[in-house]
C-alpha atoms as a PDB file:
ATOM      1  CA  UNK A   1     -50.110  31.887  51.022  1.00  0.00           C
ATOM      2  CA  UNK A   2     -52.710  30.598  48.469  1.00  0.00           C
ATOM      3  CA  UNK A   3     -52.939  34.259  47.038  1.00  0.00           C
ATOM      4  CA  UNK A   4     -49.069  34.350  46.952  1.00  0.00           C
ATOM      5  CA  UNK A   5     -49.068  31.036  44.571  1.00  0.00           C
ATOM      6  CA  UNK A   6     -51.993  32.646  42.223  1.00  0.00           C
ATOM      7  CA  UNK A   7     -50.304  35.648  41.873  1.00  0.00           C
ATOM      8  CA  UNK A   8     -46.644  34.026  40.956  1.00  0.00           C
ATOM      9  CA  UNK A   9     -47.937  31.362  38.835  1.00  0.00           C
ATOM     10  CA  UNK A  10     -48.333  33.448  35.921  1.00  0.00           C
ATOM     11  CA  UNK A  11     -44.853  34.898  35.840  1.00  0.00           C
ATOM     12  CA  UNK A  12     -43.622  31.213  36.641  1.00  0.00           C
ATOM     13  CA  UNK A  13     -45.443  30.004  33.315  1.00  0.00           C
ATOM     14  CA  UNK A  14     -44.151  32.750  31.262  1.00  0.00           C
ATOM     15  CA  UNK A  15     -40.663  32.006  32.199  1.00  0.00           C
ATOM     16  CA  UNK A  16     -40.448  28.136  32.506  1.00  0.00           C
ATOM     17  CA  UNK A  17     -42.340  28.657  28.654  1.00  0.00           C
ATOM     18  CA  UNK A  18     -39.105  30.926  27.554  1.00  0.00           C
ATOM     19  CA  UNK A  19     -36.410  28.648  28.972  1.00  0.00           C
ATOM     20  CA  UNK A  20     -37.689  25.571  26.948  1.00  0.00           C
ATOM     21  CA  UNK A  21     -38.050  28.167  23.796  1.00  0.00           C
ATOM     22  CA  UNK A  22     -34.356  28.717  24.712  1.00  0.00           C
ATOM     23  CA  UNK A  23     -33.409  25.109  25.168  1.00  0.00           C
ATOM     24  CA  UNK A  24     -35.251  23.959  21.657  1.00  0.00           C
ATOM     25  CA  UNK A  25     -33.713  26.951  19.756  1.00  0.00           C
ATOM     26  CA  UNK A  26     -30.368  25.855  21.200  1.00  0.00           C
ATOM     27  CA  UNK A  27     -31.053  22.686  20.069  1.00  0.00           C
ATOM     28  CA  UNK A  28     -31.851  22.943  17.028  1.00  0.00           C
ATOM     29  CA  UNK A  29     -29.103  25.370  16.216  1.00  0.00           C
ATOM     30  CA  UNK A  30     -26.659  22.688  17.489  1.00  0.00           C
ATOM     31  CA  UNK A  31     -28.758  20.047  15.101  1.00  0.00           C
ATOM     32  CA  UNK A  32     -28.005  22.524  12.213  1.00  0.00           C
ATOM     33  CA  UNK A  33     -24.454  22.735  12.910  1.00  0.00           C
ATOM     34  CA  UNK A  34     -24.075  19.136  12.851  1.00  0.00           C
ATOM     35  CA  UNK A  35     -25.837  18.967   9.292  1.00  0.00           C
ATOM     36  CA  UNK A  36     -24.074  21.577   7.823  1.00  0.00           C
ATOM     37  CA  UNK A  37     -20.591  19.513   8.863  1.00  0.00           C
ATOM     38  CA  UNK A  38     -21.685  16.233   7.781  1.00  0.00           C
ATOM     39  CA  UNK A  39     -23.057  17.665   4.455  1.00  0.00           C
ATOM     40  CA  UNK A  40     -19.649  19.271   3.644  1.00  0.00           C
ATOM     41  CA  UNK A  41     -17.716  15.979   4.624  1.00  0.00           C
ATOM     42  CA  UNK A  42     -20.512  14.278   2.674  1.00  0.00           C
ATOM     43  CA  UNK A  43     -19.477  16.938  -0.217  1.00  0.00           C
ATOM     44  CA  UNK A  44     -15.721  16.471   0.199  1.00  0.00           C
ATOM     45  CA  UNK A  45     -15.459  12.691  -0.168  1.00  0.00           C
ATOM     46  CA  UNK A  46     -17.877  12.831  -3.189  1.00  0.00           C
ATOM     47  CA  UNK A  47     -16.199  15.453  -4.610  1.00  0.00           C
ATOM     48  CA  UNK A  48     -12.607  13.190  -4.066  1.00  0.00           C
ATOM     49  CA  UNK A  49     -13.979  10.466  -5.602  1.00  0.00           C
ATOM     50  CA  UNK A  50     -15.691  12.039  -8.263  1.00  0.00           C
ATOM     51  CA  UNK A  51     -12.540  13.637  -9.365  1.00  0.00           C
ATOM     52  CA  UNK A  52     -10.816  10.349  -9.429  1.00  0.00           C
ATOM     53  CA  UNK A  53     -13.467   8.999 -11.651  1.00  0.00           C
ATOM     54  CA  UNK A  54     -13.426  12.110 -13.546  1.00  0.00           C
ATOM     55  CA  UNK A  55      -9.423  11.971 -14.156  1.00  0.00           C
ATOM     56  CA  UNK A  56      -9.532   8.020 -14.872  1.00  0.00           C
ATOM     57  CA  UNK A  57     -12.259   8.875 -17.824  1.00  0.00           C
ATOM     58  CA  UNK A  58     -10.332  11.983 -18.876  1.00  0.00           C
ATOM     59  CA  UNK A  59      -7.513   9.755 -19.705  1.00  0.00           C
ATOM     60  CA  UNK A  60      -9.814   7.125 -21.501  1.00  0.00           C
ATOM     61  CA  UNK A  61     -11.339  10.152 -23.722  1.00  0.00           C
ATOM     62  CA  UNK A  62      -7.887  11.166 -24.893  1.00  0.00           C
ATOM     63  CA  UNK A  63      -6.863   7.666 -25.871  1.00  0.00           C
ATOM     64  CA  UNK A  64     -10.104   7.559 -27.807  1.00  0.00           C
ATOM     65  CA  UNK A  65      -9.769  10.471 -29.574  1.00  0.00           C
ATOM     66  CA  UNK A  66      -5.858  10.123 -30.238  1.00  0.00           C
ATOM     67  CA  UNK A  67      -6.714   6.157 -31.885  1.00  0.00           C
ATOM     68  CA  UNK A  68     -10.382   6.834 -32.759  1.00  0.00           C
ATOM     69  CA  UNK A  69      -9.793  10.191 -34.804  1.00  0.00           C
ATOM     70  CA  UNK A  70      -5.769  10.055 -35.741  1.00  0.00           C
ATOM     71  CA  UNK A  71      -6.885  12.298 -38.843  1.00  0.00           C
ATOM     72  CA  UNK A  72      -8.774  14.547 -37.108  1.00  0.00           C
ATOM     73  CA  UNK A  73      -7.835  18.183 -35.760  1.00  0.00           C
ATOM     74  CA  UNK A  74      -7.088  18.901 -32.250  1.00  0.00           C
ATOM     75  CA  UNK A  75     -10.489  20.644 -31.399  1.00  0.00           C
ATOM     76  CA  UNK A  76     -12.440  17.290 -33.474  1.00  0.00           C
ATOM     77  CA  UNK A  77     -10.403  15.124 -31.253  1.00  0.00           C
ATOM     78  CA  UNK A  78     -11.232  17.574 -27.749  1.00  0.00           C
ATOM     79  CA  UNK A  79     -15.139  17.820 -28.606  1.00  0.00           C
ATOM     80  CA  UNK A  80     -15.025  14.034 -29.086  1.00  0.00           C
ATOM     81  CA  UNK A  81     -12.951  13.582 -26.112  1.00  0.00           C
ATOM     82  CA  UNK A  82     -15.564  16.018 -24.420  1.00  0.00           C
ATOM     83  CA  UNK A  83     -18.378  14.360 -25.609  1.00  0.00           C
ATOM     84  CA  UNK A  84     -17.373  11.033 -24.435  1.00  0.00           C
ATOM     85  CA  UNK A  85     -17.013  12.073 -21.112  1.00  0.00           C
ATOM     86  CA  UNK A  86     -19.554  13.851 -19.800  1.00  0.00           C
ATOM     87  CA  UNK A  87     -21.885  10.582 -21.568  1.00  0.00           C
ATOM     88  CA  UNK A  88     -19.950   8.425 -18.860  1.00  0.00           C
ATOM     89  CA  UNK A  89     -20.043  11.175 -15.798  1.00  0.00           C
ATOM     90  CA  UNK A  90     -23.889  11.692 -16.474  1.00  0.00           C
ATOM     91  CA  UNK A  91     -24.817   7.450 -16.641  1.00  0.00           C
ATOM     92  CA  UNK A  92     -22.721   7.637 -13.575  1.00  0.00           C
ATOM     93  CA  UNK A  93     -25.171  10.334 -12.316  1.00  0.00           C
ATOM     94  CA  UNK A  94     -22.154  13.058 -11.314  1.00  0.00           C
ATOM     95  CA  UNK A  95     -22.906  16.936 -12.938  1.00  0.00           C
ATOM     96  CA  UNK A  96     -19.944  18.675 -13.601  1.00  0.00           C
ATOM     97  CA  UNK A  97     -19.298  21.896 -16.304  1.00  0.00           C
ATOM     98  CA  UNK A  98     -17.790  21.668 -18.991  1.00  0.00           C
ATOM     99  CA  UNK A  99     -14.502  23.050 -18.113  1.00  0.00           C
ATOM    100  CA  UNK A 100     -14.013  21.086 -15.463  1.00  0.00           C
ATOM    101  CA  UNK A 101     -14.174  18.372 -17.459  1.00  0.00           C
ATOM    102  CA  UNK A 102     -12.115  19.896 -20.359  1.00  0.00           C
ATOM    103  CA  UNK A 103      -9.631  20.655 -17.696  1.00  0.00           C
ATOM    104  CA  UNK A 104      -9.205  17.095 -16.814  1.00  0.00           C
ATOM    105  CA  UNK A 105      -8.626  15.770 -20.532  1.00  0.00           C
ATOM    106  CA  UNK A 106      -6.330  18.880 -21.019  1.00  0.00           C
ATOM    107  CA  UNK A 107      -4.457  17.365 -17.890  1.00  0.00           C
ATOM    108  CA  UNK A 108      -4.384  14.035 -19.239  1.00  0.00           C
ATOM    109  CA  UNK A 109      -3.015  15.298 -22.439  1.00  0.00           C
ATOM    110  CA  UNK A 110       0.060  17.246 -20.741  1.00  0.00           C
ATOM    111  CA  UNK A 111       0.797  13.908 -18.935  1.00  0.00           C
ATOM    112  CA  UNK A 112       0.855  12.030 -22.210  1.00  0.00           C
ATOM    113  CA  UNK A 113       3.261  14.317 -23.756  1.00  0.00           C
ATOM    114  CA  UNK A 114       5.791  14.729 -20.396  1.00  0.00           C
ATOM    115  CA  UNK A 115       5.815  10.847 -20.647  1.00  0.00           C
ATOM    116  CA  UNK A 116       6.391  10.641 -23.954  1.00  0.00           C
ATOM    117  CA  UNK A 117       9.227  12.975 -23.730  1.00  0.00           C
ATOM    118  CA  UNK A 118      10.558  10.746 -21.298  1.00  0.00           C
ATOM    119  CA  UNK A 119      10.566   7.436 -23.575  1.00  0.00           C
ATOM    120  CA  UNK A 120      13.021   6.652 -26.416  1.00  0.00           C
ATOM    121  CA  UNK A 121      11.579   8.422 -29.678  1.00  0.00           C
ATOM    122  CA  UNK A 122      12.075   5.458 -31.834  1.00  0.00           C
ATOM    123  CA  UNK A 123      11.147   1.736 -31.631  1.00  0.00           C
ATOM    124  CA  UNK A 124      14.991   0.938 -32.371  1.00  0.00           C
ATOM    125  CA  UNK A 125      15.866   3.239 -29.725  1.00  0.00           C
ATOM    126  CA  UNK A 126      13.462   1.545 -27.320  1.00  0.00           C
ATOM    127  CA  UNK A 127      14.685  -1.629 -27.843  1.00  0.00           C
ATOM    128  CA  UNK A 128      18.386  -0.746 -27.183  1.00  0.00           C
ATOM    129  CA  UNK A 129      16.989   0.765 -24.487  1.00  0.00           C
ATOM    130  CA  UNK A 130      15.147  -2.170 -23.205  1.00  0.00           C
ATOM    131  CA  UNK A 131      18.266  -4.783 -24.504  1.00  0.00           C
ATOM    132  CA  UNK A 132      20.770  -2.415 -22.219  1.00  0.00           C
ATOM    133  CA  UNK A 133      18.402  -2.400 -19.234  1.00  0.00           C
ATOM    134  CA  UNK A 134      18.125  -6.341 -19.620  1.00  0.00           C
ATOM    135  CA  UNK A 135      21.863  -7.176 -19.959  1.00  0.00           C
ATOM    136  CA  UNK A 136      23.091  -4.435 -16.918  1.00  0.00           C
ATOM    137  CA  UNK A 137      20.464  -6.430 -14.589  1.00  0.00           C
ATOM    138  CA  UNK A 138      21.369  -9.504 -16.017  1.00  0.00           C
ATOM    139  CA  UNK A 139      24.846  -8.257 -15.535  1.00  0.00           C
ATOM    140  CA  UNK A 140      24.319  -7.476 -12.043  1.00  0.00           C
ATOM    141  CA  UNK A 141      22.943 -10.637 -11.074  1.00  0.00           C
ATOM    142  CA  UNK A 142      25.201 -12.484 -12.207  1.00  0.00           C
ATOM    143  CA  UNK A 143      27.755 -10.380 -10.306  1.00  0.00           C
ATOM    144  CA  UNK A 144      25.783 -10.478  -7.063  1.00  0.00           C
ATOM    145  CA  UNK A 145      25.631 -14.177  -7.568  1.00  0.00           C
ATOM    146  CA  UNK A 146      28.942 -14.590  -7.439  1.00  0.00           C
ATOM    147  CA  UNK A 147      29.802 -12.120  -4.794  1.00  0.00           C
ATOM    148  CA  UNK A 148      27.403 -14.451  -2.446  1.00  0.00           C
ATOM    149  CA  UNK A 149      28.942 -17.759  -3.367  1.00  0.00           C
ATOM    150  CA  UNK A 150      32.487 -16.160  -2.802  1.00  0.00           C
ATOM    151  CA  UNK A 151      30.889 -14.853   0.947  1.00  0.00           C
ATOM    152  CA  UNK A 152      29.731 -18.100   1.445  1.00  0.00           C
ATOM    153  CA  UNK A 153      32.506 -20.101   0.425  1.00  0.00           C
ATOM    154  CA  UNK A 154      34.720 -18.147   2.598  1.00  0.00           C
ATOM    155  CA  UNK A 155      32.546 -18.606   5.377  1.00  0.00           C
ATOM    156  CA  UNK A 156      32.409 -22.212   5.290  1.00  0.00           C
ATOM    157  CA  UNK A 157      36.586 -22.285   4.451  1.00  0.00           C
ATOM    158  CA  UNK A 158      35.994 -20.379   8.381  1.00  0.00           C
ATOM    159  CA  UNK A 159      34.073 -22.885   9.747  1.00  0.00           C
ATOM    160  CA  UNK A 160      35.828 -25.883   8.237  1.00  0.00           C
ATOM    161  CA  UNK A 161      39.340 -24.219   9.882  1.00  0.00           C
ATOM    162  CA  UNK A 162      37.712 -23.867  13.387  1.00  0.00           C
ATOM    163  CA  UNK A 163      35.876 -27.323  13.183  1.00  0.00           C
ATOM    164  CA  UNK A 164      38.877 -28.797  12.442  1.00  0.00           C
ATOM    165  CA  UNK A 165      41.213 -26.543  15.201  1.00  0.00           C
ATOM    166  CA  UNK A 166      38.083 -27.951  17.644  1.00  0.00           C
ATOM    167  CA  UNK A 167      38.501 -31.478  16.700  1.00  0.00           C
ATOM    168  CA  UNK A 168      42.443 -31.036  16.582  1.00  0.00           C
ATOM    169  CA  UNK A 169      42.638 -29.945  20.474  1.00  0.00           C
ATOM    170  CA  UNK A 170      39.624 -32.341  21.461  1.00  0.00           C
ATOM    171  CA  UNK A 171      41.626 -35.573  20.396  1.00  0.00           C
ATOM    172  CA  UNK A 172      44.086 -37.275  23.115  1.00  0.00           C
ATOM    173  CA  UNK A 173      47.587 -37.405  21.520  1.00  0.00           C
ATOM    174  CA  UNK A 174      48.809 -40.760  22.719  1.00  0.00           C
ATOM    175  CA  UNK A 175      47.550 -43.559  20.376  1.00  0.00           C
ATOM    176  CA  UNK A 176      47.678 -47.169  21.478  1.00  0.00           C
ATOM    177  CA  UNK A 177      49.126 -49.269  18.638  1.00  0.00           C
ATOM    178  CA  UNK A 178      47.659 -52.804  19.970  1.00  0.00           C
ATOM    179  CA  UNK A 179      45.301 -53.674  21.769  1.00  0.00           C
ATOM    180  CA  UNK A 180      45.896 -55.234  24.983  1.00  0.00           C
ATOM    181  CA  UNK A 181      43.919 -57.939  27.073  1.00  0.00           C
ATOM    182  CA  UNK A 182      41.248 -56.699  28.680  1.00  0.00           C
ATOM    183  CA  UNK A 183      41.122 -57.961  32.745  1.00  0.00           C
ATOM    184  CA  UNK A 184      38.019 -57.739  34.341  1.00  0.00           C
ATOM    185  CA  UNK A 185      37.559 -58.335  38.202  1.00  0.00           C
ATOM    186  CA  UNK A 186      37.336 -61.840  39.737  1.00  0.00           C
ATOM    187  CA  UNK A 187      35.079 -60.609  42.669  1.00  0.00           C
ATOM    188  CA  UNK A 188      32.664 -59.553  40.720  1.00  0.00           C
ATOM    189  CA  UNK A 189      32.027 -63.294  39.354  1.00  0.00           C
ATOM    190  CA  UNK A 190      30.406 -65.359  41.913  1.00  0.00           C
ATOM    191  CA  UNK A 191      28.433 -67.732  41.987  1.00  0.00           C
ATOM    192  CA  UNK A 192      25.466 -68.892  44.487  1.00  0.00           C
ATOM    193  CA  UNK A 193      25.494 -72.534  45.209  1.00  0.00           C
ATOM    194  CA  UNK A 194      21.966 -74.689  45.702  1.00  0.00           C
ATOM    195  CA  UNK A 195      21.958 -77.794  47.552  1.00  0.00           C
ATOM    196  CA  UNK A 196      19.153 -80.071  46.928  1.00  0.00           C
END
């Protein structure tokens, strides 16, 4: 039997040595797995955020450059547009290229020019615009106003008519016109006499 134990505990060794090289490479494939995951959700939500940032300064370059440089070209306004930033993505540490970035003002510029498109052209046309929107809401109110206070007077004309209906059925219809003597009991008036 001792010869039987000798001779197996070689092969016993070898294999109990390549299950745990198994079991660690398994592991550590899982441990990879995991890392790769959390660095791209890492990625993603930096990359979100970053790409808010990046919009929010796009649209602060363009309003520099359109105030800052009104008598310069378009490109003079872009580079200074550009310029300004990719100074503000790189003290906020963030690396992007320089189309991305020109993308982003480019986008910012498209939405200034669909709003404007959308706004009166003139300043006389934006205050008639902005007198008409005041009056029709003004307008409005007042007409909303006065379609409550007509609901509500009518509701308490309603209740006044059934209080009233109420009261009108609750009240006896025979009125006394004097008043007569009251009479009280004589029993109920005695008196204990004491003797001394």
């Amino acid at each position: 039997m001792q010869t039987i134990i000798e001779t197996v505990q070689p092969y016993v060794s070898t294999i109990a040595t390549a299950i745990l090289g198994v079991l660690t490479a398994i592991v550590i494939a899982g441990l990879n797995t995991i890392k790769v995951k959390a660095n791209t959700w890492i990625d993603a939500r930096t990359t979100e955020s970053q790409r808010v940032l990046l919009h929010k300064l796009a649209e602060e370059g363009f309003s520099l450059a359109k105030t800052a440089y009104k008598e310069a070209d378009g490109s003079k306004k872009l580079q200074e547009a550009l310029s300004y930033v990719t100074g503000q993505l790189e003290q906020k540490g963030i690396t992007l290229t320089q189309v991305e970035v020109q993308a982003a003002i480019e986008k910012a510029y498209l939405d200034y020019k669909a709003k404007a498109k959308q706004e009166p052209v003139s300043t006389e046309e934006a205050t008639i615009a902005d007198t008409a929107a005041k009056v029709s809401t003004e307008e409005a109110a007042q007409a909303a106003a006065k379609e409550a206070v007509s609901g509500l007077a009518a509701k308490l004309n309603d209740f006044l008519a059934q209080a009233t209906a109420e009261v009108a059925n609750t009240v006896p219809a025979q009125v006394q016109s004097e008043p007569g003597p009251i009479s009280a009991p004589l029993e109920a008036v005695q008196m204990p006499v004491t003797t001394e």
